[in-house]
C-alpha atoms as a PDB file:
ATOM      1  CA  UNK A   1       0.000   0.000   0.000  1.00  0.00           C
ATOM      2  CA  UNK A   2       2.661   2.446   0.776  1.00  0.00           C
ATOM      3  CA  UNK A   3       4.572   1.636  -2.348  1.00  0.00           C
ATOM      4  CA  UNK A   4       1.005   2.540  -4.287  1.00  0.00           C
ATOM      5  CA  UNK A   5       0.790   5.991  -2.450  1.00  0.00           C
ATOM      6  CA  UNK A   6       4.651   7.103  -2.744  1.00  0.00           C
ATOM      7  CA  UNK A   7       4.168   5.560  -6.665  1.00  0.00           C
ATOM      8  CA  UNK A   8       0.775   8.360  -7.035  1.00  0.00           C
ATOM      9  CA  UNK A   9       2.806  11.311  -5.088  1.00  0.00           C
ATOM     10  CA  UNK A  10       5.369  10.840  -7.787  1.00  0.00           C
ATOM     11  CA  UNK A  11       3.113  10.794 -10.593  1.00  0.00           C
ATOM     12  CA  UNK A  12       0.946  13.884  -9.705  1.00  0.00           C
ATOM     13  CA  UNK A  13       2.674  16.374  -7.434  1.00  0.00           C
ATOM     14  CA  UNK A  14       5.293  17.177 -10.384  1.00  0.00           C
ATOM     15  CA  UNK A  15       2.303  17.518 -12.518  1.00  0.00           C
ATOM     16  CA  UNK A  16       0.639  20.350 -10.241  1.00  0.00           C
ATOM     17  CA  UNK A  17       3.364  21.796  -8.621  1.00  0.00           C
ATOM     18  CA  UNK A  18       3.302  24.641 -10.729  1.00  0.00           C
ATOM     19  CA  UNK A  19      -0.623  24.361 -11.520  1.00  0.00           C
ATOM     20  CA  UNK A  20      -2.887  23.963 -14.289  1.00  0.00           C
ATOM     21  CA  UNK A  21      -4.450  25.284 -17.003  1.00  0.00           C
ATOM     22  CA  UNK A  22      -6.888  27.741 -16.195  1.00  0.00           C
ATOM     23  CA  UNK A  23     -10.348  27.455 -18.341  1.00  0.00           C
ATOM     24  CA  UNK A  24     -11.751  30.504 -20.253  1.00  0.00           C
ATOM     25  CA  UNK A  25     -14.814  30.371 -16.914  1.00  0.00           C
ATOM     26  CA  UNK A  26     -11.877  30.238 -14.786  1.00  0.00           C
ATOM     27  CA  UNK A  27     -10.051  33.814 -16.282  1.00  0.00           C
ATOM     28  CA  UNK A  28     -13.812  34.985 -16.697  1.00  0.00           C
ATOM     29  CA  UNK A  29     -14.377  34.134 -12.760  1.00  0.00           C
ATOM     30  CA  UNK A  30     -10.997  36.140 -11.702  1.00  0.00           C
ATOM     31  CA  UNK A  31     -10.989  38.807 -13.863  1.00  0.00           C
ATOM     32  CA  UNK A  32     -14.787  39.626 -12.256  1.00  0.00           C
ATOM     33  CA  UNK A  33     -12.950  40.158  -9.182  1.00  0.00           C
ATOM     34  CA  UNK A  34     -10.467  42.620 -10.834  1.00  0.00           C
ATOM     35  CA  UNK A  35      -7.960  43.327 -13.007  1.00  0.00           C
ATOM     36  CA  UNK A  36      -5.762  40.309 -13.317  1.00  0.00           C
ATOM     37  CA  UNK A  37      -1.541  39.934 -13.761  1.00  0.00           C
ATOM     38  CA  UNK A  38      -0.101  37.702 -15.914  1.00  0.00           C
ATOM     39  CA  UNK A  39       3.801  37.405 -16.897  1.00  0.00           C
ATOM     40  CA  UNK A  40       4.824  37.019 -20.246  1.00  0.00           C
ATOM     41  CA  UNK A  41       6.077  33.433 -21.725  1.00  0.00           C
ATOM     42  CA  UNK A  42       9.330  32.109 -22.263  1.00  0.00           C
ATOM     43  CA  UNK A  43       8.939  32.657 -26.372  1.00  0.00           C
ATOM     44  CA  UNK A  44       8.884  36.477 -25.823  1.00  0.00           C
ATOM     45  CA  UNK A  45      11.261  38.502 -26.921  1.00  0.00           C
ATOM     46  CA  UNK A  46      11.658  40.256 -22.887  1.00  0.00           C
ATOM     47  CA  UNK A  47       9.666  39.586 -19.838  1.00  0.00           C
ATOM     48  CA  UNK A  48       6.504  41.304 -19.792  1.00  0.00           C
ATOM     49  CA  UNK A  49       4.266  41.809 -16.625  1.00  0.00           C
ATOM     50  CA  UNK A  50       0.992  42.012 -18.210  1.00  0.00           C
ATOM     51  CA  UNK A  51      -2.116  43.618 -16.583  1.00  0.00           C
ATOM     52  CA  UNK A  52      -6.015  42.513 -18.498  1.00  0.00           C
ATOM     53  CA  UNK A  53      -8.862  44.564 -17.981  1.00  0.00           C
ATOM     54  CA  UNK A  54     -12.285  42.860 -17.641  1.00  0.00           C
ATOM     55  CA  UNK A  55     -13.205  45.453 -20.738  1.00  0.00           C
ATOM     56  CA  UNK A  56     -10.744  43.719 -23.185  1.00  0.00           C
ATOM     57  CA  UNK A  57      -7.777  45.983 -22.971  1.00  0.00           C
ATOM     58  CA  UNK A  58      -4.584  45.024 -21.437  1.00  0.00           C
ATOM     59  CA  UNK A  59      -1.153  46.865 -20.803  1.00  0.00           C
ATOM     60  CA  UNK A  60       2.359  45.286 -20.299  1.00  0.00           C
ATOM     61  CA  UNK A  61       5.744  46.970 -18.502  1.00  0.00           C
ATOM     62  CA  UNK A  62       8.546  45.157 -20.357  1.00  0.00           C
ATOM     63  CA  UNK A  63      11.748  44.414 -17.996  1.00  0.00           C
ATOM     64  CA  UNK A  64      13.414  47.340 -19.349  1.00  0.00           C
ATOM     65  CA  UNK A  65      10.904  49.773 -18.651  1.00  0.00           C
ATOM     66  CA  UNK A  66       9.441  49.936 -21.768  1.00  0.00           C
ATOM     67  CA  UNK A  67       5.306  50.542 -21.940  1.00  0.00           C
ATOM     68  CA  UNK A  68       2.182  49.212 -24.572  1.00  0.00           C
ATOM     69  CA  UNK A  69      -1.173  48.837 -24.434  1.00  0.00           C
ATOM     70  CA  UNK A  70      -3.406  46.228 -26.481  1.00  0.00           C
ATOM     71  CA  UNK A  71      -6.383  43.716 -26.792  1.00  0.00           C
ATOM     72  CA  UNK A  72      -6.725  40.540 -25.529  1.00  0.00           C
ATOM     73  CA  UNK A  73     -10.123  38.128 -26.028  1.00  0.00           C
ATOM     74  CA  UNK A  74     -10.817  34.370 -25.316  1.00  0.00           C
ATOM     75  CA  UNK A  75     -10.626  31.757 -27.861  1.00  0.00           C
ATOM     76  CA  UNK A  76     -11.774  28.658 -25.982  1.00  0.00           C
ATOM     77  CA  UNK A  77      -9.667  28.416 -22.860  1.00  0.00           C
ATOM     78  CA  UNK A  78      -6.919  29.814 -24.803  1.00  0.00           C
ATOM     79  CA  UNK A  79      -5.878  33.491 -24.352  1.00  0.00           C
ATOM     80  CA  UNK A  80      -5.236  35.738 -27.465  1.00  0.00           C
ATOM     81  CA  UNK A  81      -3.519  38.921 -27.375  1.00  0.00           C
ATOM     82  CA  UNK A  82      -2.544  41.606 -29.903  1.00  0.00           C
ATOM     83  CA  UNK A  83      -0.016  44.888 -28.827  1.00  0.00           C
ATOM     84  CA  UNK A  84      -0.571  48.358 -30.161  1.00  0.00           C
ATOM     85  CA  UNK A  85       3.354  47.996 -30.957  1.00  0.00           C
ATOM     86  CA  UNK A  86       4.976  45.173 -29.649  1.00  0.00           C
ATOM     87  CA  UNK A  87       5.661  42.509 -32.119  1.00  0.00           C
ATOM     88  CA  UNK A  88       4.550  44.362 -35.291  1.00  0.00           C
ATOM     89  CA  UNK A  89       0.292  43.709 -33.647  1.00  0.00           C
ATOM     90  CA  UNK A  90       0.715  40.212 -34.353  1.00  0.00           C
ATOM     91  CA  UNK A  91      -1.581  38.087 -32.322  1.00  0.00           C
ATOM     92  CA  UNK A  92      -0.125  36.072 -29.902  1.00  0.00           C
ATOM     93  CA  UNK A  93      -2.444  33.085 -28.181  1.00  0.00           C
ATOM     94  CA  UNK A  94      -1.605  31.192 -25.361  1.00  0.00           C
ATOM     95  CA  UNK A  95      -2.896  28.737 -22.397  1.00  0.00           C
ATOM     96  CA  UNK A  96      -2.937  30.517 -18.722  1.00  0.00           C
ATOM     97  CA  UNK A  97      -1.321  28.552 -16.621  1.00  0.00           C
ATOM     98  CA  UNK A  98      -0.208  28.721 -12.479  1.00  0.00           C
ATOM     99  CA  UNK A  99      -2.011  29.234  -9.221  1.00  0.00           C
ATOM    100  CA  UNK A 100      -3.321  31.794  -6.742  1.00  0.00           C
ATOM    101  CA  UNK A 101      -1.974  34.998  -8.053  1.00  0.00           C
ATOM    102  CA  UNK A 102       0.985  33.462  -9.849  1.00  0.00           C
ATOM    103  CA  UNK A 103      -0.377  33.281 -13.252  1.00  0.00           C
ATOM    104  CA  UNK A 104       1.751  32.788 -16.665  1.00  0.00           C
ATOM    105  CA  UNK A 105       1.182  32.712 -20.312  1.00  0.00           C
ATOM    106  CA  UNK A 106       2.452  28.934 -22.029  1.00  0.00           C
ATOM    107  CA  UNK A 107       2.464  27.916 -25.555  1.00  0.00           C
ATOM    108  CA  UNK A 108      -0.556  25.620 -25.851  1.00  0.00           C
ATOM    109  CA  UNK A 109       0.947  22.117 -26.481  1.00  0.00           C
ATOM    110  CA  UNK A 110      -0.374  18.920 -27.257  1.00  0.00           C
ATOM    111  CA  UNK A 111      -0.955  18.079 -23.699  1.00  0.00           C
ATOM    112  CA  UNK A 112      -2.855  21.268 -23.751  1.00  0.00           C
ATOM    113  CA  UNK A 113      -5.098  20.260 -25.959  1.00  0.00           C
ATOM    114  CA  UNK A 114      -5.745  16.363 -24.784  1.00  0.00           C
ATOM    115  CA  UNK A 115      -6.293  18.043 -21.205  1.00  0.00           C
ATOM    116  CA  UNK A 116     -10.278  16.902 -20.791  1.00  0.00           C
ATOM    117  CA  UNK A 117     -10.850  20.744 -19.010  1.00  0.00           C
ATOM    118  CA  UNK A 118      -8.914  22.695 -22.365  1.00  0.00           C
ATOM    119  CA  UNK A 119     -10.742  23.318 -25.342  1.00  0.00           C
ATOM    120  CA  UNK A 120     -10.092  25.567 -28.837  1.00  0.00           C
ATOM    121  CA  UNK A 121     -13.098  26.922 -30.303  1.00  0.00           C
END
């Protein structure tokens, strides 16, 4: 029995230790309660401590100082964002991932996507 419960502390902790996914409800939920932080993913160019308004608009402080303001929206459970100047106004999508306060953008992956509580619409 004890071999069974150290096997499933292996298995899962690793997998929540930094948290989950959130869902689109989730964001919706938090973002109801205020404005809501989110730091930028590895795949940017410089950190970015991103703020999102419950009205659609966000703005970002780069780690040089440096200021923008855009758009985000919901596609599924997956966040999309487009800058006023950073990167050209491309979009940009991502998954929210993290816990309590701690939230961070993450390239949607395959796992993403097989996750039962993720969905693209």
């Amino acid at each position: 029995m004890r071999r069974l419960l150290f096997l499933f502390l292996l298995i899962a902790l690793p997998a929540h230790a930094g948290g989950g996914f959130l869902s689109a409800d989730d964001i919706k939920d938090r973002l109801a309660a205020g404005d809501l932080a989110v730091k930028s993913s590895a795949d940017y160019e410089f950190p970015v401590d991103m703020t999102l308004h419950a009205d659609g608009t966000m703005e970002g402080v780069s780690g040089n100082g440096y200021f923008d303001v855009g758009r985000w929206w919901l596609r599924g459970d997956i966040l999309c964002h487009k800058w006023d100047g950073w990167f050209d106004g491309l979009r940009k999508c991502y998954a929210v991932a993290g816990a309590g306060s701690a939230l961070r953008l993450e390239k949607p992956s395959a796992e993403h996507f097989t996750s039962a509580k993720s969905r693209l619409k």
